[in-house]
Protein backbone atom coordinates (compact mmCIF):
# COMPACT_ATOMS: atom_id res chain seq x y z
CA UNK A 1 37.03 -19.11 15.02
CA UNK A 2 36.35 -16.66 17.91
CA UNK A 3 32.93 -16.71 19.77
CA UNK A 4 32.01 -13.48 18.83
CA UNK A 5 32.35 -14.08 14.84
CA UNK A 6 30.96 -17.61 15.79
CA UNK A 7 27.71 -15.84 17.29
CA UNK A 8 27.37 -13.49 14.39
CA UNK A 9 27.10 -16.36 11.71
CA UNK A 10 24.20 -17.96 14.27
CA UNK A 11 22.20 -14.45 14.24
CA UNK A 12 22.29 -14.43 10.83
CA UNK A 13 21.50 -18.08 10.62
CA UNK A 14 18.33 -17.53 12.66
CA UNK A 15 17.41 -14.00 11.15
CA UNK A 16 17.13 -15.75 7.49
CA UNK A 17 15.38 -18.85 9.34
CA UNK A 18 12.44 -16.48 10.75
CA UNK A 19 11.99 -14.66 7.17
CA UNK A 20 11.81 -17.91 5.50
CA UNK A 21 9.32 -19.22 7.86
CA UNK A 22 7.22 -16.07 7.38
CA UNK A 23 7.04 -16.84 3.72
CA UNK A 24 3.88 -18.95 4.37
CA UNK A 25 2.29 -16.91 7.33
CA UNK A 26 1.59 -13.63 5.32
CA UNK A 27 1.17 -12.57 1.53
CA UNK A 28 -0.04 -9.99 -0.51
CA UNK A 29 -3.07 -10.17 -2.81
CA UNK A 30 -4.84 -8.12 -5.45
CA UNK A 31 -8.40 -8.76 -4.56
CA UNK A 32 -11.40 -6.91 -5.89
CA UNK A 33 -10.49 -3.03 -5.52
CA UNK A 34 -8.18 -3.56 -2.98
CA UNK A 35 -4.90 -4.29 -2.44
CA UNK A 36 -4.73 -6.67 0.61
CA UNK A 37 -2.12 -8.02 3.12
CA UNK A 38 -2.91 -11.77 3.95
CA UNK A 39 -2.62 -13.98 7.62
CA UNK A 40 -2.24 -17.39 6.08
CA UNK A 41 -3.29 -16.62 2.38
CA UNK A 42 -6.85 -16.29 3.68
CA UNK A 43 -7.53 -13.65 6.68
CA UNK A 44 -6.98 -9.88 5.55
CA UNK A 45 -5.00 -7.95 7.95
CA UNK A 46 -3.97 -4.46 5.79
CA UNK A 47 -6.41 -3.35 3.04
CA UNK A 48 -5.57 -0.74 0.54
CA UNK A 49 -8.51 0.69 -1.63
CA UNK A 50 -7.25 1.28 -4.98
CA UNK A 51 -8.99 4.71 -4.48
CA UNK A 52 -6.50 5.50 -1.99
CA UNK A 53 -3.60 4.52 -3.29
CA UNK A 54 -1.52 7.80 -4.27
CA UNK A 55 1.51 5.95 -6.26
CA UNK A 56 2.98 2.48 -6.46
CA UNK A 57 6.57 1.49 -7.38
CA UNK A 58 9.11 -0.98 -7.59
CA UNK A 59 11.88 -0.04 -5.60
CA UNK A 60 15.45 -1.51 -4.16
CA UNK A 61 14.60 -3.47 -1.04
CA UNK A 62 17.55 -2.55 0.71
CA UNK A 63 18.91 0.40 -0.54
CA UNK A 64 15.40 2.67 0.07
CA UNK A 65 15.01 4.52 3.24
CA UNK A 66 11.33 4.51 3.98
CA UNK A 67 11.75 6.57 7.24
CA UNK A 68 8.86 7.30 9.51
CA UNK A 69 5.69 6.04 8.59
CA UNK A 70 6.08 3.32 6.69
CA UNK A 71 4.81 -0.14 7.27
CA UNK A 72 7.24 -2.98 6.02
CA UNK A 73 5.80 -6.30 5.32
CA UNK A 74 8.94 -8.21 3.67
CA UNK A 75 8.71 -11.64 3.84
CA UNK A 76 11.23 -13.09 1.68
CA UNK A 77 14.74 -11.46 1.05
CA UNK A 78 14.81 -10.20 -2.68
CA UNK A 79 16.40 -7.42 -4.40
CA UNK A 80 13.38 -5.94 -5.45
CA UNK A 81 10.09 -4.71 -3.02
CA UNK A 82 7.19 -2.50 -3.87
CA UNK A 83 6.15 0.89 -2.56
CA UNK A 84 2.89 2.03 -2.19
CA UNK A 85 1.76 5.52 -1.48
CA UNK A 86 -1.28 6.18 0.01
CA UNK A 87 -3.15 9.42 0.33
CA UNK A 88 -5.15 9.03 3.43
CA UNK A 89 -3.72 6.43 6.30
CA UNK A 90 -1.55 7.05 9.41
CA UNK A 91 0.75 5.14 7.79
CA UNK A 92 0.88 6.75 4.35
CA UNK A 93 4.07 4.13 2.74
CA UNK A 94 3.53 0.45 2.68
CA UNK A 95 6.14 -1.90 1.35
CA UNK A 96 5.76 -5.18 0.51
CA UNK A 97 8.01 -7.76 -1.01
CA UNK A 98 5.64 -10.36 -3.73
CA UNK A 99 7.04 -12.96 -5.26
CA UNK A 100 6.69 -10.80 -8.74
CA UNK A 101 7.03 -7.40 -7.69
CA UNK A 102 7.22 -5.90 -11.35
CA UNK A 103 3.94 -8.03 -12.61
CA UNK A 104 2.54 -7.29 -9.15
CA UNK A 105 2.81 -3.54 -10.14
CA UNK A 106 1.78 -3.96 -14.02
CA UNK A 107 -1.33 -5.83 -11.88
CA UNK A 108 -2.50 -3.08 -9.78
CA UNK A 109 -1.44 -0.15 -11.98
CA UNK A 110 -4.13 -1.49 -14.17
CA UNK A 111 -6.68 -1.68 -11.98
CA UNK A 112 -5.95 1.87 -11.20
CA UNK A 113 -6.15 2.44 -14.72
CA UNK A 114 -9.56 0.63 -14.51
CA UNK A 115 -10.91 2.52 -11.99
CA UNK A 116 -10.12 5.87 -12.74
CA UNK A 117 -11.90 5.69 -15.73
CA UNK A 118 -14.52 4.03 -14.51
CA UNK A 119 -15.27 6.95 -11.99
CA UNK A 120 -14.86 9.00 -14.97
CA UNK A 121 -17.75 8.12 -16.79
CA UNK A 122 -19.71 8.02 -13.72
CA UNK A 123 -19.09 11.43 -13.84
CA UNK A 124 -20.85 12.16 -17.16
């Protein structure tokens, strides 16, 4: 084996070591109205009003470019991550990567759901 191929297979090694290792550090959360980004399953560092949430999707983790302005908080390698649009933020795409990213997006689409109808009959 040459060095070079040799020193690939230990970046690679050590790149899947870190993400593992983050697995426990952050996580996302569905908490109240907002969708939040968690130090240590506790401390909020990124919170996402429902309100300003534009749209939210599953999308490939790999195969999506998300370009300028997007934050990426992938923690775990998977196939699947979710996108989330928001309408007022310097960063305006967020992607995460839960554990469930379909229920995670059946989760918060309904609290969308929720609240839009909620400011609805505040309305009238």
């Amino acid at each position: 084996m040459s060095l070079t191929l040799i020193l690939q297979i230990a970046a690679l090694v050590g790149f899947l070591g870190v993400l593992y290792a983050l697995r426990p550090i952050y996580d996302y959360r569905l908490h109240g109205e907002e969708v939040q980004i968690v130090l240590l399953k506790r401390f909020p560092i990124l919170r996402i009003p429902i309100s300003d949430i534009n749209d939210i999707a599953v999308v490939s983790a790999w195969g999506f470019p998300f370009g300028f302005g997007a934050l990426r908080f992938g923690n775990r390698i998977t196939k699947w991550a979710v996108l989330i649009s928001r309408k007022h933020a310097l960063f305006t795409r967020v992607v995460i990567t839960p554990v469930e990213p379909h229920a995670f997006l059946a989760d918060v689409k309904l609290k969308m759901r929720h609240s839009s109808q909620i400011a609805i009959s505040r309305e009238h």
